[in-house]
N, C-alpha and C. Protein backbone atom coordinates (compact mmCIF):
# COMPACT_ATOMS: atom_id res chain seq x y z
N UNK A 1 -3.94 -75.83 -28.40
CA UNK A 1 -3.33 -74.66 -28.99
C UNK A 1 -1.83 -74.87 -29.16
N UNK A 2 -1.40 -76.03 -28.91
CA UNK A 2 -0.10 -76.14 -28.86
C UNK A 2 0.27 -76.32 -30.55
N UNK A 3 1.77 -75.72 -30.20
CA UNK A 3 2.32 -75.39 -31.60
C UNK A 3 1.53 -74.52 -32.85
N UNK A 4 0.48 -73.78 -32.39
CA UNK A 4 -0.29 -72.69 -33.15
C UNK A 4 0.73 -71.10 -32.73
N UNK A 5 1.06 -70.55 -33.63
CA UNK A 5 1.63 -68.94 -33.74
C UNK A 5 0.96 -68.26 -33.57
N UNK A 6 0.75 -67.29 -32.91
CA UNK A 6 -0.45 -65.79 -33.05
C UNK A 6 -0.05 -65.55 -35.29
N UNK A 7 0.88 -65.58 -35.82
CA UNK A 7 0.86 -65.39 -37.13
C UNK A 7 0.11 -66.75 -38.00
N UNK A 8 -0.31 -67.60 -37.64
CA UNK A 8 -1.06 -68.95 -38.10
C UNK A 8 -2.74 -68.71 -37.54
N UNK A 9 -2.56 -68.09 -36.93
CA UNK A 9 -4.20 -67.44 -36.40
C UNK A 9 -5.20 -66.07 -37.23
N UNK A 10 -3.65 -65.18 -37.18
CA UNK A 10 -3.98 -63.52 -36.62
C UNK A 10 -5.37 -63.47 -38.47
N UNK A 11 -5.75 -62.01 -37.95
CA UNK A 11 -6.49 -61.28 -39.52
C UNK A 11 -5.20 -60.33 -39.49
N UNK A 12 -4.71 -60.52 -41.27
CA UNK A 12 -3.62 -60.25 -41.99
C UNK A 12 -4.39 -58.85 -42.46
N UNK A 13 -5.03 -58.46 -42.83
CA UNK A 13 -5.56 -57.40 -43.73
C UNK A 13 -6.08 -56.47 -42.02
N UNK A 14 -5.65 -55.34 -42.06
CA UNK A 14 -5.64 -54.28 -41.21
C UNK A 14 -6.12 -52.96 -41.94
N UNK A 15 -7.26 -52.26 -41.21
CA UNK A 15 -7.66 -50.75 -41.53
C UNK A 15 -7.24 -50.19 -40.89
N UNK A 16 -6.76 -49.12 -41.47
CA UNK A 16 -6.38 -47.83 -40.80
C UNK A 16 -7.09 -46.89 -41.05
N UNK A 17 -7.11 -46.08 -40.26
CA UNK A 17 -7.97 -44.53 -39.98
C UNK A 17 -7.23 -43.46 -39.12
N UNK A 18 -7.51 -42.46 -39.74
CA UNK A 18 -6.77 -41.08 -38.61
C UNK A 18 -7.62 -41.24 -37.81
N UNK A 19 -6.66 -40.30 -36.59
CA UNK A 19 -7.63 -40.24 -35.27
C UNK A 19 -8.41 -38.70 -35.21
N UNK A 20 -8.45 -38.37 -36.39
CA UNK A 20 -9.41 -37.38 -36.65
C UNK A 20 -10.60 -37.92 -37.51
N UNK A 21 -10.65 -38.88 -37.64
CA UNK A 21 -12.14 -39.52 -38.73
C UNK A 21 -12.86 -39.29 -37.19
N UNK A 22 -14.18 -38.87 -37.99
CA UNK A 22 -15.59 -38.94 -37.12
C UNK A 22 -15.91 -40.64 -36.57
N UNK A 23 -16.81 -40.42 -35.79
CA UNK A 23 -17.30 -41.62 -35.30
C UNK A 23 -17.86 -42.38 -36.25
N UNK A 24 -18.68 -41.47 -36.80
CA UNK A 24 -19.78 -42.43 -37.86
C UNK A 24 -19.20 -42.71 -39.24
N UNK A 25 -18.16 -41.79 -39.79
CA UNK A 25 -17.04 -42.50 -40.62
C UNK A 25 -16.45 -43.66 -40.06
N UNK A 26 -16.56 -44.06 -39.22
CA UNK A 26 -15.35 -45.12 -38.68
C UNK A 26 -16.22 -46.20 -39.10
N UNK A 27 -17.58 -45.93 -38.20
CA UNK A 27 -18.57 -46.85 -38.24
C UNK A 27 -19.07 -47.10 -39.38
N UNK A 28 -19.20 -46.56 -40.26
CA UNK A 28 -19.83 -47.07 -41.82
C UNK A 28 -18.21 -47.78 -42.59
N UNK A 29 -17.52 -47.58 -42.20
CA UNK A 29 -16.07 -48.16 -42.47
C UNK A 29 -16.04 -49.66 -42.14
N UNK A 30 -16.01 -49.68 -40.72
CA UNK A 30 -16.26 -51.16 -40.24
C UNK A 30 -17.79 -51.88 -40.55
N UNK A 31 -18.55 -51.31 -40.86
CA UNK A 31 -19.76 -52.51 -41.08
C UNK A 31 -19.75 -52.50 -42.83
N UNK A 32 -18.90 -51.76 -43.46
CA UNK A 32 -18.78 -52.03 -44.87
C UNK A 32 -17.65 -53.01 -45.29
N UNK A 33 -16.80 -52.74 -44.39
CA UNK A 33 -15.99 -53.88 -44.37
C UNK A 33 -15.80 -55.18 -43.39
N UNK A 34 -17.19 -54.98 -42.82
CA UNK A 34 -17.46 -56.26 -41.95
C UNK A 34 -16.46 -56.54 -40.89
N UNK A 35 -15.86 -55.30 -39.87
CA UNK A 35 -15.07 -56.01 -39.11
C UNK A 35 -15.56 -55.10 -37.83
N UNK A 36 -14.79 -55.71 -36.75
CA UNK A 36 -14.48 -55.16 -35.19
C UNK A 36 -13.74 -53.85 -34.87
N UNK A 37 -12.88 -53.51 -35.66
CA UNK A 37 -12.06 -53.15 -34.86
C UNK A 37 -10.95 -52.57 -36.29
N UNK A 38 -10.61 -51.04 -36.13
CA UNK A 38 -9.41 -50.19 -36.52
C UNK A 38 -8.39 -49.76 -36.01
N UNK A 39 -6.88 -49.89 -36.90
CA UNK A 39 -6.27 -49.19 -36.04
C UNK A 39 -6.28 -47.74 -36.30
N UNK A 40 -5.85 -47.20 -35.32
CA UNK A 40 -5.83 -45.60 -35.72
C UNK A 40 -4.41 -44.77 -35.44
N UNK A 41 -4.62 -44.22 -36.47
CA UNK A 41 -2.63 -43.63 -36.46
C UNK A 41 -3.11 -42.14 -36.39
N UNK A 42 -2.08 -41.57 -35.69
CA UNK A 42 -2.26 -40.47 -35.59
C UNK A 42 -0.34 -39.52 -35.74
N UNK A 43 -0.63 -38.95 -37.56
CA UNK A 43 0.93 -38.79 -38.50
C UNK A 43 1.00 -40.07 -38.59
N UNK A 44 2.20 -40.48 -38.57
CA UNK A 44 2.78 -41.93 -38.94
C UNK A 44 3.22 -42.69 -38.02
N UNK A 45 2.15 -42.66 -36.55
CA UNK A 45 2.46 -43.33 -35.28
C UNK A 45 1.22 -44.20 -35.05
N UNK A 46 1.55 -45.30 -34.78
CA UNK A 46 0.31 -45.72 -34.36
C UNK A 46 -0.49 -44.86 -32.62
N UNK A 47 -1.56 -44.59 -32.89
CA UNK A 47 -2.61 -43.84 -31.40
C UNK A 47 -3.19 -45.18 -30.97
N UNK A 48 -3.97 -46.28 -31.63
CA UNK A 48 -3.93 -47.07 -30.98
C UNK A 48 -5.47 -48.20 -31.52
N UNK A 49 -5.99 -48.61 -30.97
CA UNK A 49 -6.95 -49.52 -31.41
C UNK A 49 -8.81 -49.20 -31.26
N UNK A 50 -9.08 -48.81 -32.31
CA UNK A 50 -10.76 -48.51 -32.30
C UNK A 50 -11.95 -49.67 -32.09
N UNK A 51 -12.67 -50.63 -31.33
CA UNK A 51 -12.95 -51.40 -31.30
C UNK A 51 -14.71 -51.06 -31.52
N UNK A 52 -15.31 -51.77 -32.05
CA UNK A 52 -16.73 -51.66 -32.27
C UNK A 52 -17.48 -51.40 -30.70
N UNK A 53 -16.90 -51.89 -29.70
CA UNK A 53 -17.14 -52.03 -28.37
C UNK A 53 -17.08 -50.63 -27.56
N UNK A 54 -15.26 -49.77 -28.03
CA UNK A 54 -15.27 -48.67 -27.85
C UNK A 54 -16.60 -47.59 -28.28
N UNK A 55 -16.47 -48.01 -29.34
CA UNK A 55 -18.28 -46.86 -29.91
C UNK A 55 -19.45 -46.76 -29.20
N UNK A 56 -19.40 -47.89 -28.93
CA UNK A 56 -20.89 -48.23 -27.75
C UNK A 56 -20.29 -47.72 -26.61
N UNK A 57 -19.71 -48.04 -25.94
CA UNK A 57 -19.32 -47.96 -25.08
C UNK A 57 -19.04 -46.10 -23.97
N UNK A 58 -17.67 -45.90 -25.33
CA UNK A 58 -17.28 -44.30 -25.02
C UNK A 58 -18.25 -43.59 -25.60
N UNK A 59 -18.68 -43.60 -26.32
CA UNK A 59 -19.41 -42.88 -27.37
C UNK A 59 -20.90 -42.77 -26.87
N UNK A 60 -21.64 -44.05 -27.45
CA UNK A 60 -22.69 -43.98 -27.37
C UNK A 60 -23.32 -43.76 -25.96
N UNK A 61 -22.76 -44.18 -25.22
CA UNK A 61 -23.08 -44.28 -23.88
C UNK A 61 -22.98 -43.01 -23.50
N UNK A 62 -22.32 -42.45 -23.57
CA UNK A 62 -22.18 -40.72 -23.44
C UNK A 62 -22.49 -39.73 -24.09
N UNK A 63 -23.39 -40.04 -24.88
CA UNK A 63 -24.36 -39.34 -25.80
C UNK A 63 -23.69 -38.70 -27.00
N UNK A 64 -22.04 -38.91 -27.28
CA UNK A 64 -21.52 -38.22 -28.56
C UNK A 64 -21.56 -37.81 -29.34
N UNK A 65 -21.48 -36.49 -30.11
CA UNK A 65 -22.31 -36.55 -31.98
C UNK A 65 -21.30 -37.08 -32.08
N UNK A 66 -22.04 -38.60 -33.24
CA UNK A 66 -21.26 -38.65 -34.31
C UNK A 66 -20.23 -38.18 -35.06
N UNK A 67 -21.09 -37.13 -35.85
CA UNK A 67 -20.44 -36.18 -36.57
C UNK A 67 -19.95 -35.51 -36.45
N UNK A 68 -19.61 -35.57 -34.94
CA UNK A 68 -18.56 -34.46 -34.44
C UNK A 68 -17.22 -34.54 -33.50
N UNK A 69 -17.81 -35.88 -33.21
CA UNK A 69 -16.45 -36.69 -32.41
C UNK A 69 -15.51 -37.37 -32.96
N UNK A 70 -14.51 -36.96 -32.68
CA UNK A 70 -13.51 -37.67 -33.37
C UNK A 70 -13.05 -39.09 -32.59
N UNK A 71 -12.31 -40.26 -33.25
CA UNK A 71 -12.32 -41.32 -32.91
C UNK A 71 -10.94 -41.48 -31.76
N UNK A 72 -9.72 -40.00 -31.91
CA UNK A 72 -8.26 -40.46 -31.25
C UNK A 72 -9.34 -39.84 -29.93
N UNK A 73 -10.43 -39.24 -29.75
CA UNK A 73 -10.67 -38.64 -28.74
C UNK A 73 -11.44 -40.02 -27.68
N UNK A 74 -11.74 -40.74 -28.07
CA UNK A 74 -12.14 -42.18 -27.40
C UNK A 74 -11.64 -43.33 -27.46
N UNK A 75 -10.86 -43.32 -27.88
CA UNK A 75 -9.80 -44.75 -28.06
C UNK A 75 -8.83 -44.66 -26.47
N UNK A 76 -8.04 -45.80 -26.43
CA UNK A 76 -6.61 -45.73 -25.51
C UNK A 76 -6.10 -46.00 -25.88
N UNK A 77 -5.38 -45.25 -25.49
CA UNK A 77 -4.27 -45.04 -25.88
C UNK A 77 -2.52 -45.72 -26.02
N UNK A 78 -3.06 -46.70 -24.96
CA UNK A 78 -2.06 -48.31 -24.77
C UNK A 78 -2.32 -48.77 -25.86
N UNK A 79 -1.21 -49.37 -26.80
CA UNK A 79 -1.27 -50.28 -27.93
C UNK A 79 -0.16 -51.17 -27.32
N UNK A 80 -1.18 -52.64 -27.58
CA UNK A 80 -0.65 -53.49 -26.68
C UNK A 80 -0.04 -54.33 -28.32
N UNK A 81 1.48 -54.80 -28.32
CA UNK A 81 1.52 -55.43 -29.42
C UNK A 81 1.86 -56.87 -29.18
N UNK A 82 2.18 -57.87 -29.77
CA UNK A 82 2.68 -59.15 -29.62
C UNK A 82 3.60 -59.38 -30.45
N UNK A 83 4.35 -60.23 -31.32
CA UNK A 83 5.03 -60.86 -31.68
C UNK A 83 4.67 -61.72 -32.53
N UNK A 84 4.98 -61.90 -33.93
CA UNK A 84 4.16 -62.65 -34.73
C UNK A 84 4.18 -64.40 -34.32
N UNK A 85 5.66 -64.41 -34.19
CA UNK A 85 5.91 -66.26 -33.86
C UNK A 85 5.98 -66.32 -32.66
N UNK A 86 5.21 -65.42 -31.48
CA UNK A 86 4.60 -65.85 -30.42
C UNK A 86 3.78 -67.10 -30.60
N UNK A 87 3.61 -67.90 -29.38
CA UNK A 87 2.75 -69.06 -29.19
C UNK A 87 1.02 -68.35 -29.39
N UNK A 88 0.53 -69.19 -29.48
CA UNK A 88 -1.15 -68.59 -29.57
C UNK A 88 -1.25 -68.70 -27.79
N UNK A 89 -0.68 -69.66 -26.97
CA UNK A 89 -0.73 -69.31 -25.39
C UNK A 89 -0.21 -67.96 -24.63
N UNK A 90 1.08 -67.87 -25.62
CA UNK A 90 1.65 -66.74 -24.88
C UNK A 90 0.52 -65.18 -25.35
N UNK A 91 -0.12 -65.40 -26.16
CA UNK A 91 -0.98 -64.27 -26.89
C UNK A 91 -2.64 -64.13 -25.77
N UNK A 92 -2.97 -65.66 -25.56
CA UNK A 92 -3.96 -65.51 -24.45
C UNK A 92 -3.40 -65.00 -23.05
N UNK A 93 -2.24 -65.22 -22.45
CA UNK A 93 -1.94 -65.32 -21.12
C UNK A 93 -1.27 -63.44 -21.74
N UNK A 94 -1.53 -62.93 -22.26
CA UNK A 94 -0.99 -61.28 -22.45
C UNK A 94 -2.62 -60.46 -22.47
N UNK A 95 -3.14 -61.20 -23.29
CA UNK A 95 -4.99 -60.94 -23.26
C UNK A 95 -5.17 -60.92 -21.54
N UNK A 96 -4.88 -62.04 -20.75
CA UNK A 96 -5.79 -61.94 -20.08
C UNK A 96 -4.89 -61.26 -18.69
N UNK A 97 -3.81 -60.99 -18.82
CA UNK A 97 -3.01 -60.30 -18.27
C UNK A 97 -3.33 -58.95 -18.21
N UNK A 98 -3.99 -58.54 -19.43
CA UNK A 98 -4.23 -56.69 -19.24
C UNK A 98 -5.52 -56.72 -19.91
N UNK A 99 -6.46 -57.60 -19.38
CA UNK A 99 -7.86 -57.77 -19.90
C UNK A 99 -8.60 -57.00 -21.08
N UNK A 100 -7.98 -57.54 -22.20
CA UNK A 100 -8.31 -56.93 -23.70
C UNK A 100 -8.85 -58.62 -24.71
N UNK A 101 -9.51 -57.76 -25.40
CA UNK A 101 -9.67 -59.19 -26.12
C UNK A 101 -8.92 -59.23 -27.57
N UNK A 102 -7.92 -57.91 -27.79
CA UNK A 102 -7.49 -57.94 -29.33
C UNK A 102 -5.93 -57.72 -28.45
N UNK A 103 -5.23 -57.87 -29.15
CA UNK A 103 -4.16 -57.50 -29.45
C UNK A 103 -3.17 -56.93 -30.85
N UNK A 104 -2.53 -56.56 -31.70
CA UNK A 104 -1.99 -55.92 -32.56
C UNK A 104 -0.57 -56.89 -32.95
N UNK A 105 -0.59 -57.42 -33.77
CA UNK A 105 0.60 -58.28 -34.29
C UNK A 105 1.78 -57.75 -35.14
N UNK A 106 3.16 -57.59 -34.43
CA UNK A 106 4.15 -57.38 -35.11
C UNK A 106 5.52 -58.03 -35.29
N UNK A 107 6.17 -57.75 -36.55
CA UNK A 107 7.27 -58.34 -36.96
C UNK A 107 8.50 -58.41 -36.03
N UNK A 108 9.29 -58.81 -36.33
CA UNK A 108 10.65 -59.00 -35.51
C UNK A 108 11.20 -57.24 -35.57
N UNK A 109 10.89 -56.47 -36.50
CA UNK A 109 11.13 -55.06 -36.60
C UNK A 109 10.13 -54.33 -35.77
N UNK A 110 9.02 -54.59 -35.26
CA UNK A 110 7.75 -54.40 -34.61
C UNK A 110 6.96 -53.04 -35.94
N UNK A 111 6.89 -53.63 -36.69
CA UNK A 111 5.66 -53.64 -37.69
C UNK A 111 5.01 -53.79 -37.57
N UNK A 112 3.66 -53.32 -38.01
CA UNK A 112 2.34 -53.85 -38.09
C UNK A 112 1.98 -54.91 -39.16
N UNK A 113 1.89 -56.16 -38.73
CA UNK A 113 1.54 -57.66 -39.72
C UNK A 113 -0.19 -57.71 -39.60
N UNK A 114 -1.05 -57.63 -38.21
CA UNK A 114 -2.16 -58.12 -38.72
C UNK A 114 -2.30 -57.68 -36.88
N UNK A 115 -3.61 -58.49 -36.49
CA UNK A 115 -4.39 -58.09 -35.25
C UNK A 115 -4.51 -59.97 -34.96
N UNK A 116 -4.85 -60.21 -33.50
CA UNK A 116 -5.00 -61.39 -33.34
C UNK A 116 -6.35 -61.09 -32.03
N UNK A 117 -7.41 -61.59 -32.54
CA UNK A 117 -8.71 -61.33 -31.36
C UNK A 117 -8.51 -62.97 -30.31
N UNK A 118 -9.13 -62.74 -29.08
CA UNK A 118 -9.59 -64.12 -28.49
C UNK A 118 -10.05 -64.97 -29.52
N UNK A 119 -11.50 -64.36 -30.18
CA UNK A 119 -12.43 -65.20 -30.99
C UNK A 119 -11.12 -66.08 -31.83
N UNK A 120 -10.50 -65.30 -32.65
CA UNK A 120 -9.53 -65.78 -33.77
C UNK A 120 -8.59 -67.06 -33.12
N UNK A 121 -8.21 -67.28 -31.56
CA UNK A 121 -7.68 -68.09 -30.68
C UNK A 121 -8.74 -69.26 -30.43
N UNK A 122 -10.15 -68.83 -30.04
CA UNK A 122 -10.95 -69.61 -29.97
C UNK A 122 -11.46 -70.85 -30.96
N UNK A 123 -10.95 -69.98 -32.15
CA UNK A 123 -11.72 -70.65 -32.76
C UNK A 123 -10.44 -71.80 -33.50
N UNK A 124 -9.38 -71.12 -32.94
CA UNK A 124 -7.99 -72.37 -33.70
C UNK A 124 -7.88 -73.75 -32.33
N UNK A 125 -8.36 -73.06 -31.67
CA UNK A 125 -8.24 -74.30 -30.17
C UNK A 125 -9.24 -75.29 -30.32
N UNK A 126 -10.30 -74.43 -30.40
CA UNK A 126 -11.84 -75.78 -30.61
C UNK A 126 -13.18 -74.78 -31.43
N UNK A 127 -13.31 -75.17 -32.52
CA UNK A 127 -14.16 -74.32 -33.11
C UNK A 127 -15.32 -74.66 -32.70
N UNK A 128 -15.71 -75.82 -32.36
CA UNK A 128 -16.91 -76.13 -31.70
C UNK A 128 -17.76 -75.39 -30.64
N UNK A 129 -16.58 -74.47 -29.52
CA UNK A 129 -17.17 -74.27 -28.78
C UNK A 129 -17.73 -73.19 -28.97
N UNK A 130 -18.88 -72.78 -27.57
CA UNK A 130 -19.31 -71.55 -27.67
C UNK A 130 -18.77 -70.07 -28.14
N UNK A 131 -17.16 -69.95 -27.52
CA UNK A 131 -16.66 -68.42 -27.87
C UNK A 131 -16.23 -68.78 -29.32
N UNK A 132 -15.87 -69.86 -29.84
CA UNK A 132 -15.70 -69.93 -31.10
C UNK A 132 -16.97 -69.57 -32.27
N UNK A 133 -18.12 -70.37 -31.85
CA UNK A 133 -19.30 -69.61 -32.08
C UNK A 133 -20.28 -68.25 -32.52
N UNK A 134 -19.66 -67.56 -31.33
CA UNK A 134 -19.95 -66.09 -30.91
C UNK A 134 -18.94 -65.17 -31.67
N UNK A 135 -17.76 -65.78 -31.88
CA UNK A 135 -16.37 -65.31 -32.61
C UNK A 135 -17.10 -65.23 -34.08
N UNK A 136 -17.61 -66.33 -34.53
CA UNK A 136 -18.04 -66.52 -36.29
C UNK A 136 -19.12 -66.16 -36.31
N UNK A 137 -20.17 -65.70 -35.14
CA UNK A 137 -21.23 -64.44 -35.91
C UNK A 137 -21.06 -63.28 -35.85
N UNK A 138 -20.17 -62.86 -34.87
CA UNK A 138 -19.69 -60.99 -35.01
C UNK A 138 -18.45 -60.77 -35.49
N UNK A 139 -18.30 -59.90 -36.55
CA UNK A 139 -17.52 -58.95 -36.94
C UNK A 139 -15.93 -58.95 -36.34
N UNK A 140 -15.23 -59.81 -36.72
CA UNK A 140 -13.48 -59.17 -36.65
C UNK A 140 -13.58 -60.18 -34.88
N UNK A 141 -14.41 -60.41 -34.51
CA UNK A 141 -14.17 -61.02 -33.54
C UNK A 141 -14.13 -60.01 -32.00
């Protein structure tokens, strides 16, 4: 991973969603656009990161309507960001520092540029391996 950037890695193209979209809006959102994971703003702030994992997880697991839950109501609310010309090391050792597998990529202004997953790390270190693997059959990583 040496001499790789979290910005030589990251996914550049980012969704956004209010944190008033329903669950199952979110969800027909991400499997139409084939990914993991939204951010969600709530006005013109970022609220924080929607992960396919969160749904199952907060949601489903707790029997939620759909159609009636809103998405800022299950998310957390920590938005963890990085640094675009961060190292791709310094981006794992922050992952595994506050045990997340995405992080949120921003400019020297701290903008929003793009998202950087493990998978997306995995797969610039050794695509061969297994999490690189598992990274290129699911969604956004």
């Amino acid at each position: 991973m040496t001499g790789y950037r979290v910005s030589d890695v990251m996914t550049k193209q980012v969704v956004y969603l209010s944190a008033e979209t329903t669950l199952d809006e979110a969800a027909r959102v991400m499997k139409e656009a084939d990914i993991g994971d939204v951010v969600v703003t709530d006005g013109a702030s970022l609220a924080g990161l929607l992960t396919d994992r969160d749904i199952v997880v907060r949601a489903v697991a707790e029997r939620s309507d759909p159609s009636a839950t809103t998405i800022g109501s299950i998310i957390t609310r920590e938005v963890v960001m990085i640094e675009q010309h961060s190292t791709a090391g310094e981006a794992v050792a922050l992952m595994r520092e506050r045990n997340i597998r995405r992080v949120l990529v921003c400019d020297n202004e701290r903008k929003l540029v793009g998202i950087v997953s493990l998978g997306d790390l995995a797969m610039q270190l050794d695509p061969s391996s297994a999490l690189a693997d598992i990274s290129e059959a699911s969604p956004n990583n």
